[in-house]
PDB file of N, CA and C in Angstrom:
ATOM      1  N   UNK A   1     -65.123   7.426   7.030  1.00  0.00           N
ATOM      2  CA  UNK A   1     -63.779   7.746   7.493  1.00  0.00           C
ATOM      3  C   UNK A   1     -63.704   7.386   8.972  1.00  0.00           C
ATOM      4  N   UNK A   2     -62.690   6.495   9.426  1.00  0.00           N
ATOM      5  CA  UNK A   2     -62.440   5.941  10.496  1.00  0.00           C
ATOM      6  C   UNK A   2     -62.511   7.587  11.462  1.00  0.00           C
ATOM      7  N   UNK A   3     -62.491   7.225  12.782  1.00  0.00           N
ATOM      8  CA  UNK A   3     -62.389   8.545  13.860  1.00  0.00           C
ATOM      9  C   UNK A   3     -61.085   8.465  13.903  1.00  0.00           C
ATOM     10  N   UNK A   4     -60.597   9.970  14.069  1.00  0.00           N
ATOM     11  CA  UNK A   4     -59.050  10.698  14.018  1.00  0.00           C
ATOM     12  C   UNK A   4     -58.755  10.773  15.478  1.00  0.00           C
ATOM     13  N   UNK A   5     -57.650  10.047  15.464  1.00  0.00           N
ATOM     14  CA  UNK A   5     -56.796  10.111  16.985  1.00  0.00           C
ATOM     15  C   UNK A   5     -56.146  11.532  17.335  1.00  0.00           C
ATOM     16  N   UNK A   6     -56.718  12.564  16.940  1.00  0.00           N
ATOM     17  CA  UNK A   6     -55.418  13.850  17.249  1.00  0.00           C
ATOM     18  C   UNK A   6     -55.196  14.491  18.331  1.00  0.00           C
ATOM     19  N   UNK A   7     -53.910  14.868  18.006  1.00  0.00           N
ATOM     20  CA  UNK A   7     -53.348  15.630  19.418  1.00  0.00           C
ATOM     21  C   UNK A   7     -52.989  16.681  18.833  1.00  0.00           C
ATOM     22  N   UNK A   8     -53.064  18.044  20.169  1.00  0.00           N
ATOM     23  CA  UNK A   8     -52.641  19.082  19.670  1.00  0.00           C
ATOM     24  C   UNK A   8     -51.783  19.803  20.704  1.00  0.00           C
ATOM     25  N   UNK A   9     -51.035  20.458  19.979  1.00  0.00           N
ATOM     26  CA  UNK A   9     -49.895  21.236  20.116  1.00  0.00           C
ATOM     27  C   UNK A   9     -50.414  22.832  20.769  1.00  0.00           C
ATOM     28  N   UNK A  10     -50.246  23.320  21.507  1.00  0.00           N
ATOM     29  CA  UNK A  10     -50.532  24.551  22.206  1.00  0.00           C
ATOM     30  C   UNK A  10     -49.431  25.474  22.058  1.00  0.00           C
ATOM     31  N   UNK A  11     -50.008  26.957  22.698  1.00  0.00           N
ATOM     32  CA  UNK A  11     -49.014  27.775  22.612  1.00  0.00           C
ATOM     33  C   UNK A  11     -48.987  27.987  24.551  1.00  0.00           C
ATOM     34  N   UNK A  12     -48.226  28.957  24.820  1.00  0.00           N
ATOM     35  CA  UNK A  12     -47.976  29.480  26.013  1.00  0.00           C
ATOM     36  C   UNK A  12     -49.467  29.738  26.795  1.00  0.00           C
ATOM     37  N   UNK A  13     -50.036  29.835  25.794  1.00  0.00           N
ATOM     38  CA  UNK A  13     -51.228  30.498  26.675  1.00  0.00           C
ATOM     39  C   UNK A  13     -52.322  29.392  26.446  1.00  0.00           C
ATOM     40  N   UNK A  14     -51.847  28.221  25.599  1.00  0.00           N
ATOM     41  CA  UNK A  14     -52.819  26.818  25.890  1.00  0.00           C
ATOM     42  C   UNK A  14     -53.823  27.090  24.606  1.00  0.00           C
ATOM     43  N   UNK A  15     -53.645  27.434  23.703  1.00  0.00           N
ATOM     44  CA  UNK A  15     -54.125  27.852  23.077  1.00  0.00           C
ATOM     45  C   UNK A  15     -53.978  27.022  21.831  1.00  0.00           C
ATOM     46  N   UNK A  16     -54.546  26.003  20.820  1.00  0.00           N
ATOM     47  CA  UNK A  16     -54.372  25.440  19.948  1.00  0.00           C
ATOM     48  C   UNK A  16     -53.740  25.850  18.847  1.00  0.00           C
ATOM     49  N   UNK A  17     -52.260  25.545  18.428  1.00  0.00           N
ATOM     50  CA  UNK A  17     -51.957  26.209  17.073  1.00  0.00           C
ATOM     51  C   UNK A  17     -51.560  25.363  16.172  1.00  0.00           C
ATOM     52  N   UNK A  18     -51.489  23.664  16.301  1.00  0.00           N
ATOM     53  CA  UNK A  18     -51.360  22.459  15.549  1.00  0.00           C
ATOM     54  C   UNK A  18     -51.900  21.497  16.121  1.00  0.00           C
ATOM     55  N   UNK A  19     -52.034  20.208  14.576  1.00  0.00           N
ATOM     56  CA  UNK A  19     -52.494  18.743  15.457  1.00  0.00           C
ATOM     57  C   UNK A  19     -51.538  17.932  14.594  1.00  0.00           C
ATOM     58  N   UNK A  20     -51.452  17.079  15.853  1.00  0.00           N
ATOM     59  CA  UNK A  20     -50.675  15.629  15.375  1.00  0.00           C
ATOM     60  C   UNK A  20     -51.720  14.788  15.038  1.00  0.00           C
ATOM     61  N   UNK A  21     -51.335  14.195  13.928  1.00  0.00           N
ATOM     62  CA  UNK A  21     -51.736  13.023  13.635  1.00  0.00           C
ATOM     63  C   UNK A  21     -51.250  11.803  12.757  1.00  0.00           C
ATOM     64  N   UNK A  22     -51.329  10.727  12.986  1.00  0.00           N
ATOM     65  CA  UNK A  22     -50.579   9.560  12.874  1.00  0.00           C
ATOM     66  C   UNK A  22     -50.660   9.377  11.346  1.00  0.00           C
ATOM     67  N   UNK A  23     -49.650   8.669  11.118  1.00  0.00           N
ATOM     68  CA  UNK A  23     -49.247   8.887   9.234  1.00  0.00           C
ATOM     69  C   UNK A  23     -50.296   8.283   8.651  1.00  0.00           C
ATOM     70  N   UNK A  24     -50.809   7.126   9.374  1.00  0.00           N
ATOM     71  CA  UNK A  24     -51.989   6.278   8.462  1.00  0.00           C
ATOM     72  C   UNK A  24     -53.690   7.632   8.516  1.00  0.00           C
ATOM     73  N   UNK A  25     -53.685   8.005   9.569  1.00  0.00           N
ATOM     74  CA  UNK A  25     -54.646   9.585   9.494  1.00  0.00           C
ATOM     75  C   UNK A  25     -54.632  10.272   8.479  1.00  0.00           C
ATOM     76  N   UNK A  26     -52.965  10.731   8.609  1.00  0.00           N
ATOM     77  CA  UNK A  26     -52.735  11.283   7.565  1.00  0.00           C
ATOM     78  C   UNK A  26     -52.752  11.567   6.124  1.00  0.00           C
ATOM     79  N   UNK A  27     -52.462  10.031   6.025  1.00  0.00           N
ATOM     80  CA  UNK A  27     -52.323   9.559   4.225  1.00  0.00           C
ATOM     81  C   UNK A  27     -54.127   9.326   3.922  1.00  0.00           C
ATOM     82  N   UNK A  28     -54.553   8.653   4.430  1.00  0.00           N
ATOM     83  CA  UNK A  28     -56.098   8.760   4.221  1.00  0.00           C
ATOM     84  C   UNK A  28     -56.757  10.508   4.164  1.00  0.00           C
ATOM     85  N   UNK A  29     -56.348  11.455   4.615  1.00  0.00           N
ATOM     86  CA  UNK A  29     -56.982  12.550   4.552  1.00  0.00           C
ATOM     87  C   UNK A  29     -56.415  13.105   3.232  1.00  0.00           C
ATOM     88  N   UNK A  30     -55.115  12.532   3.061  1.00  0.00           N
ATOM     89  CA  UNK A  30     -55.020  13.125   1.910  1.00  0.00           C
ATOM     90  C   UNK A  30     -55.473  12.602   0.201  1.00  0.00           C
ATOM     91  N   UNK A  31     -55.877  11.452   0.496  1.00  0.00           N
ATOM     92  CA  UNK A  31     -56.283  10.302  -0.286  1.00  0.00           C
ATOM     93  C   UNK A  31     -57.949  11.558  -0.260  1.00  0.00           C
ATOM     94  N   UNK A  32     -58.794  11.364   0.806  1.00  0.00           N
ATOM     95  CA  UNK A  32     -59.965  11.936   0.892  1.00  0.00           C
ATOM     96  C   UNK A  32     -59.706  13.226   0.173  1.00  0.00           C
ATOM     97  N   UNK A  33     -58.927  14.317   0.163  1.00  0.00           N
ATOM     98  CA  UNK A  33     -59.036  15.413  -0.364  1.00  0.00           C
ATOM     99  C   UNK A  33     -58.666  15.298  -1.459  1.00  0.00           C
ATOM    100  N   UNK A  34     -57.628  14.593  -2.112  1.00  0.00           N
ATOM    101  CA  UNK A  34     -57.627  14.289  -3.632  1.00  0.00           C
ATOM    102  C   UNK A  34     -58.990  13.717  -4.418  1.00  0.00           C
ATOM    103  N   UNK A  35     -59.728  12.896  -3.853  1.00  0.00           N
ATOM    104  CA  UNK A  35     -60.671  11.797  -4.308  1.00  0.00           C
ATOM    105  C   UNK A  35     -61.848  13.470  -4.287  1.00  0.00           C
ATOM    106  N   UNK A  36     -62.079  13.989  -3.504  1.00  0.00           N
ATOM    107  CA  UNK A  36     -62.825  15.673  -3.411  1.00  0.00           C
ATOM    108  C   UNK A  36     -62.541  16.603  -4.567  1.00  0.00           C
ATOM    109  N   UNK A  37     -60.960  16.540  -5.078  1.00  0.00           N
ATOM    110  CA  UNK A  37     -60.871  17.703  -5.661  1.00  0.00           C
ATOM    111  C   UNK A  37     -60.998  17.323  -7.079  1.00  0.00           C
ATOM    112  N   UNK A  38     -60.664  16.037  -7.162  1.00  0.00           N
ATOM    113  CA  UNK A  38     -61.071  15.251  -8.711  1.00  0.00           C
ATOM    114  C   UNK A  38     -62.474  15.597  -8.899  1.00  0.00           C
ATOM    115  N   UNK A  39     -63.472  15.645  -8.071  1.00  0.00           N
ATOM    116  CA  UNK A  39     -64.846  15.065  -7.856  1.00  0.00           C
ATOM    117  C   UNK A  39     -65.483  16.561  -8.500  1.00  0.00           C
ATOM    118  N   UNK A  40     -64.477  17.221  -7.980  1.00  0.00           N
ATOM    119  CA  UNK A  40     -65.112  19.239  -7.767  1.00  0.00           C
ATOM    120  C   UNK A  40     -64.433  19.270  -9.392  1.00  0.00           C
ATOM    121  N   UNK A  41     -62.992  19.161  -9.717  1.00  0.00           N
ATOM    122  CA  UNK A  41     -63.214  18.950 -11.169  1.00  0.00           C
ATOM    123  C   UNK A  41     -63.635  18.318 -11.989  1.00  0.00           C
ATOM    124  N   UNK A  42     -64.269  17.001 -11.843  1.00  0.00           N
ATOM    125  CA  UNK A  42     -64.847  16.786 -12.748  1.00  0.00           C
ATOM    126  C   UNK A  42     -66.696  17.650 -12.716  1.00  0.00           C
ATOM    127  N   UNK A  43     -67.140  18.280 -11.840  1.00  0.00           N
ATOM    128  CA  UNK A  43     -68.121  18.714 -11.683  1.00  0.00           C
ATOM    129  C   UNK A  43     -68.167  20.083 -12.324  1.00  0.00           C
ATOM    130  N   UNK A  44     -67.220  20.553 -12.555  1.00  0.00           N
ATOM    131  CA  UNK A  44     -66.502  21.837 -12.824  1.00  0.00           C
ATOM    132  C   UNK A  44     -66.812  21.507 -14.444  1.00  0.00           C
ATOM    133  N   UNK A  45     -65.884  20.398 -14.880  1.00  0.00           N
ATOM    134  CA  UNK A  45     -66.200  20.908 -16.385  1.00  0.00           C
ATOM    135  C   UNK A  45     -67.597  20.092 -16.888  1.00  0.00           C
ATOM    136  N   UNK A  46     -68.509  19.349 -15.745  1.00  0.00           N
ATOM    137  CA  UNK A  46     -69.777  18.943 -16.607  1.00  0.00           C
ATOM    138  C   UNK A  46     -70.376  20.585 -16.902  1.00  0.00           C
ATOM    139  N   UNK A  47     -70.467  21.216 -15.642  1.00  0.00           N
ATOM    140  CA  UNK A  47     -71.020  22.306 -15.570  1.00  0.00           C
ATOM    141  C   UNK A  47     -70.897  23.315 -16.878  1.00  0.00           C
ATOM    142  N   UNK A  48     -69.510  23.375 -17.604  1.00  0.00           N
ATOM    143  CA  UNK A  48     -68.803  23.993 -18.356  1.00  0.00           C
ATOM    144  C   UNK A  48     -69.034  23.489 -19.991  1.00  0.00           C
ATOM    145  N   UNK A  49     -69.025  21.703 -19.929  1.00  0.00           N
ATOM    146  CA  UNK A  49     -69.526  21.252 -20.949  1.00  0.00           C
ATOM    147  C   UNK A  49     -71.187  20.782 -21.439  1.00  0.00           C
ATOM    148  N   UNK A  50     -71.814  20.864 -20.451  1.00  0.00           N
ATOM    149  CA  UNK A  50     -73.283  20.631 -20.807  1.00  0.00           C
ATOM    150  C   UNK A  50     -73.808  21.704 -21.713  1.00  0.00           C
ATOM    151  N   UNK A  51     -73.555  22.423 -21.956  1.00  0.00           N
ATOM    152  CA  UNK A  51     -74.339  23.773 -22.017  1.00  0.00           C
ATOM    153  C   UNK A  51     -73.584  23.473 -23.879  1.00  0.00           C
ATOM    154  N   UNK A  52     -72.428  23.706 -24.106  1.00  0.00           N
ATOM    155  CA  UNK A  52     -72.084  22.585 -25.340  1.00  0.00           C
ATOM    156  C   UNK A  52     -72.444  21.967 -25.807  1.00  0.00           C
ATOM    157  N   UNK A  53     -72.625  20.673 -25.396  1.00  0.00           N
ATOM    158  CA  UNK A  53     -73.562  19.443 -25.968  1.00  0.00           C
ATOM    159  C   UNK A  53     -74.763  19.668 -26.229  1.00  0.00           C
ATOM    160  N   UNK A  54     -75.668  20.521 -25.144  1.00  0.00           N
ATOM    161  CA  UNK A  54     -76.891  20.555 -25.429  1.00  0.00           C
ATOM    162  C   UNK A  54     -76.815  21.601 -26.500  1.00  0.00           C
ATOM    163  N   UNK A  55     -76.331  22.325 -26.969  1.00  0.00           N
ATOM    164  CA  UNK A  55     -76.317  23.266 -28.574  1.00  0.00           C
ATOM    165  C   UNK A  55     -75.520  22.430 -29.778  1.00  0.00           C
ATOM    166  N   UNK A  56     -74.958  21.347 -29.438  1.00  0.00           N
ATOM    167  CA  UNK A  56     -74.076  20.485 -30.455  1.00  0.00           C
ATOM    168  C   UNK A  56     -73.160  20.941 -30.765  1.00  0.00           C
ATOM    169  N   UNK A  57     -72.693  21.945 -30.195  1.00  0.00           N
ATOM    170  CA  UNK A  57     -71.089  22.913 -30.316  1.00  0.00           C
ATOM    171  C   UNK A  57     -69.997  21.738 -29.896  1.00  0.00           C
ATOM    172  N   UNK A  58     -69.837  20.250 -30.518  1.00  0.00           N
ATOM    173  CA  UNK A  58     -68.966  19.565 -30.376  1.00  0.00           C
ATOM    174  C   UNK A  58     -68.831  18.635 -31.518  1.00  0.00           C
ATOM    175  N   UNK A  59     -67.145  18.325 -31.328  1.00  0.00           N
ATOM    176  CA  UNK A  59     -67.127  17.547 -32.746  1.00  0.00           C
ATOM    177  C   UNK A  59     -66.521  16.346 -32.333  1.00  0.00           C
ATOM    178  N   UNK A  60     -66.929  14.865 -33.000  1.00  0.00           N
ATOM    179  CA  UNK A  60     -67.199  13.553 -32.863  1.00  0.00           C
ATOM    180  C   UNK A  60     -65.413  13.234 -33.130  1.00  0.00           C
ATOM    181  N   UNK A  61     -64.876  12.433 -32.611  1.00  0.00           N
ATOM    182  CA  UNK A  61     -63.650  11.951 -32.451  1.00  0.00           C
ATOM    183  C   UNK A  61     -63.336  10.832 -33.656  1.00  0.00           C
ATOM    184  N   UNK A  62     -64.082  10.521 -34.414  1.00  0.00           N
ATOM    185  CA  UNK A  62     -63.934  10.422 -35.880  1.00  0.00           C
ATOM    186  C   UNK A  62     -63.574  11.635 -36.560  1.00  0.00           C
ATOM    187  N   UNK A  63     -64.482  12.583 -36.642  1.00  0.00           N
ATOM    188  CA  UNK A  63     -64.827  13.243 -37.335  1.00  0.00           C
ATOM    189  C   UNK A  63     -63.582  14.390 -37.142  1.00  0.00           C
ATOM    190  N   UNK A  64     -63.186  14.361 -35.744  1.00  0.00           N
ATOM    191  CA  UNK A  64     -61.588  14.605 -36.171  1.00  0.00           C
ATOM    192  C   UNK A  64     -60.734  14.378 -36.552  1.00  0.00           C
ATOM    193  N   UNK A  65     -60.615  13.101 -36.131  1.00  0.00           N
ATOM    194  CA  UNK A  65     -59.847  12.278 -36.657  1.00  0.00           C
ATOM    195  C   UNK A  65     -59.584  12.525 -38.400  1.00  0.00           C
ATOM    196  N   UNK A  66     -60.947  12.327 -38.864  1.00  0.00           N
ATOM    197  CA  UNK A  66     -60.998  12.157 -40.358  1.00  0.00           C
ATOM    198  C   UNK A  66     -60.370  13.792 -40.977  1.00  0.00           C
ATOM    199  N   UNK A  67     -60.507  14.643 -40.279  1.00  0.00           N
ATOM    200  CA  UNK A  67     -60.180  15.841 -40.756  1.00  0.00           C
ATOM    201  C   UNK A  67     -58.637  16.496 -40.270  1.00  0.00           C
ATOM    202  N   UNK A  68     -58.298  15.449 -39.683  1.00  0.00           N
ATOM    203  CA  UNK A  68     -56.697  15.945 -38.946  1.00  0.00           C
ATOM    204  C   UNK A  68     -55.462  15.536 -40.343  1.00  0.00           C
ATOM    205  N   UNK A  69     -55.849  14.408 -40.778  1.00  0.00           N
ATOM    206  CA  UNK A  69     -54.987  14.019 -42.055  1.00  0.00           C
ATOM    207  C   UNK A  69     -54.920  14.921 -43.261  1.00  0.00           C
TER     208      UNK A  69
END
């Protein structure tokens, strides 16, 4: 990730309470936190589905198939 140009916004007493940053900053951080939260869900349901597979508590996409008709 490129280095962030930001500026920040103070209060009376100089005190940091926002940052500016430029739209192309911007859109990339949010690109980065989407590309993160996909990453955390897909990690989420290996975690959730391994434990499944490894007991064979799953059924083959034929085998639904064949039983949905």
């Amino acid at each position: 990730m490129p280095q962030l140009q930001e500026q920040y916004i103070t209060n009376a007493q100089g005190d940091r309470i926002a940052v500016i940053l430029d739209i192309t900053a911007y859109q990339n951080l949010l690109e980065e936190m989407d590309e993160f939260l996909c990453w955390k869900g897909y990690q989420q349901a290996v975690e959730e589905t391994d434990p499944e597979l490894a007991n064979g508590d799953f059924v083959t996409l034929d085998h639904y198939l064949a039983n949905e008709a």
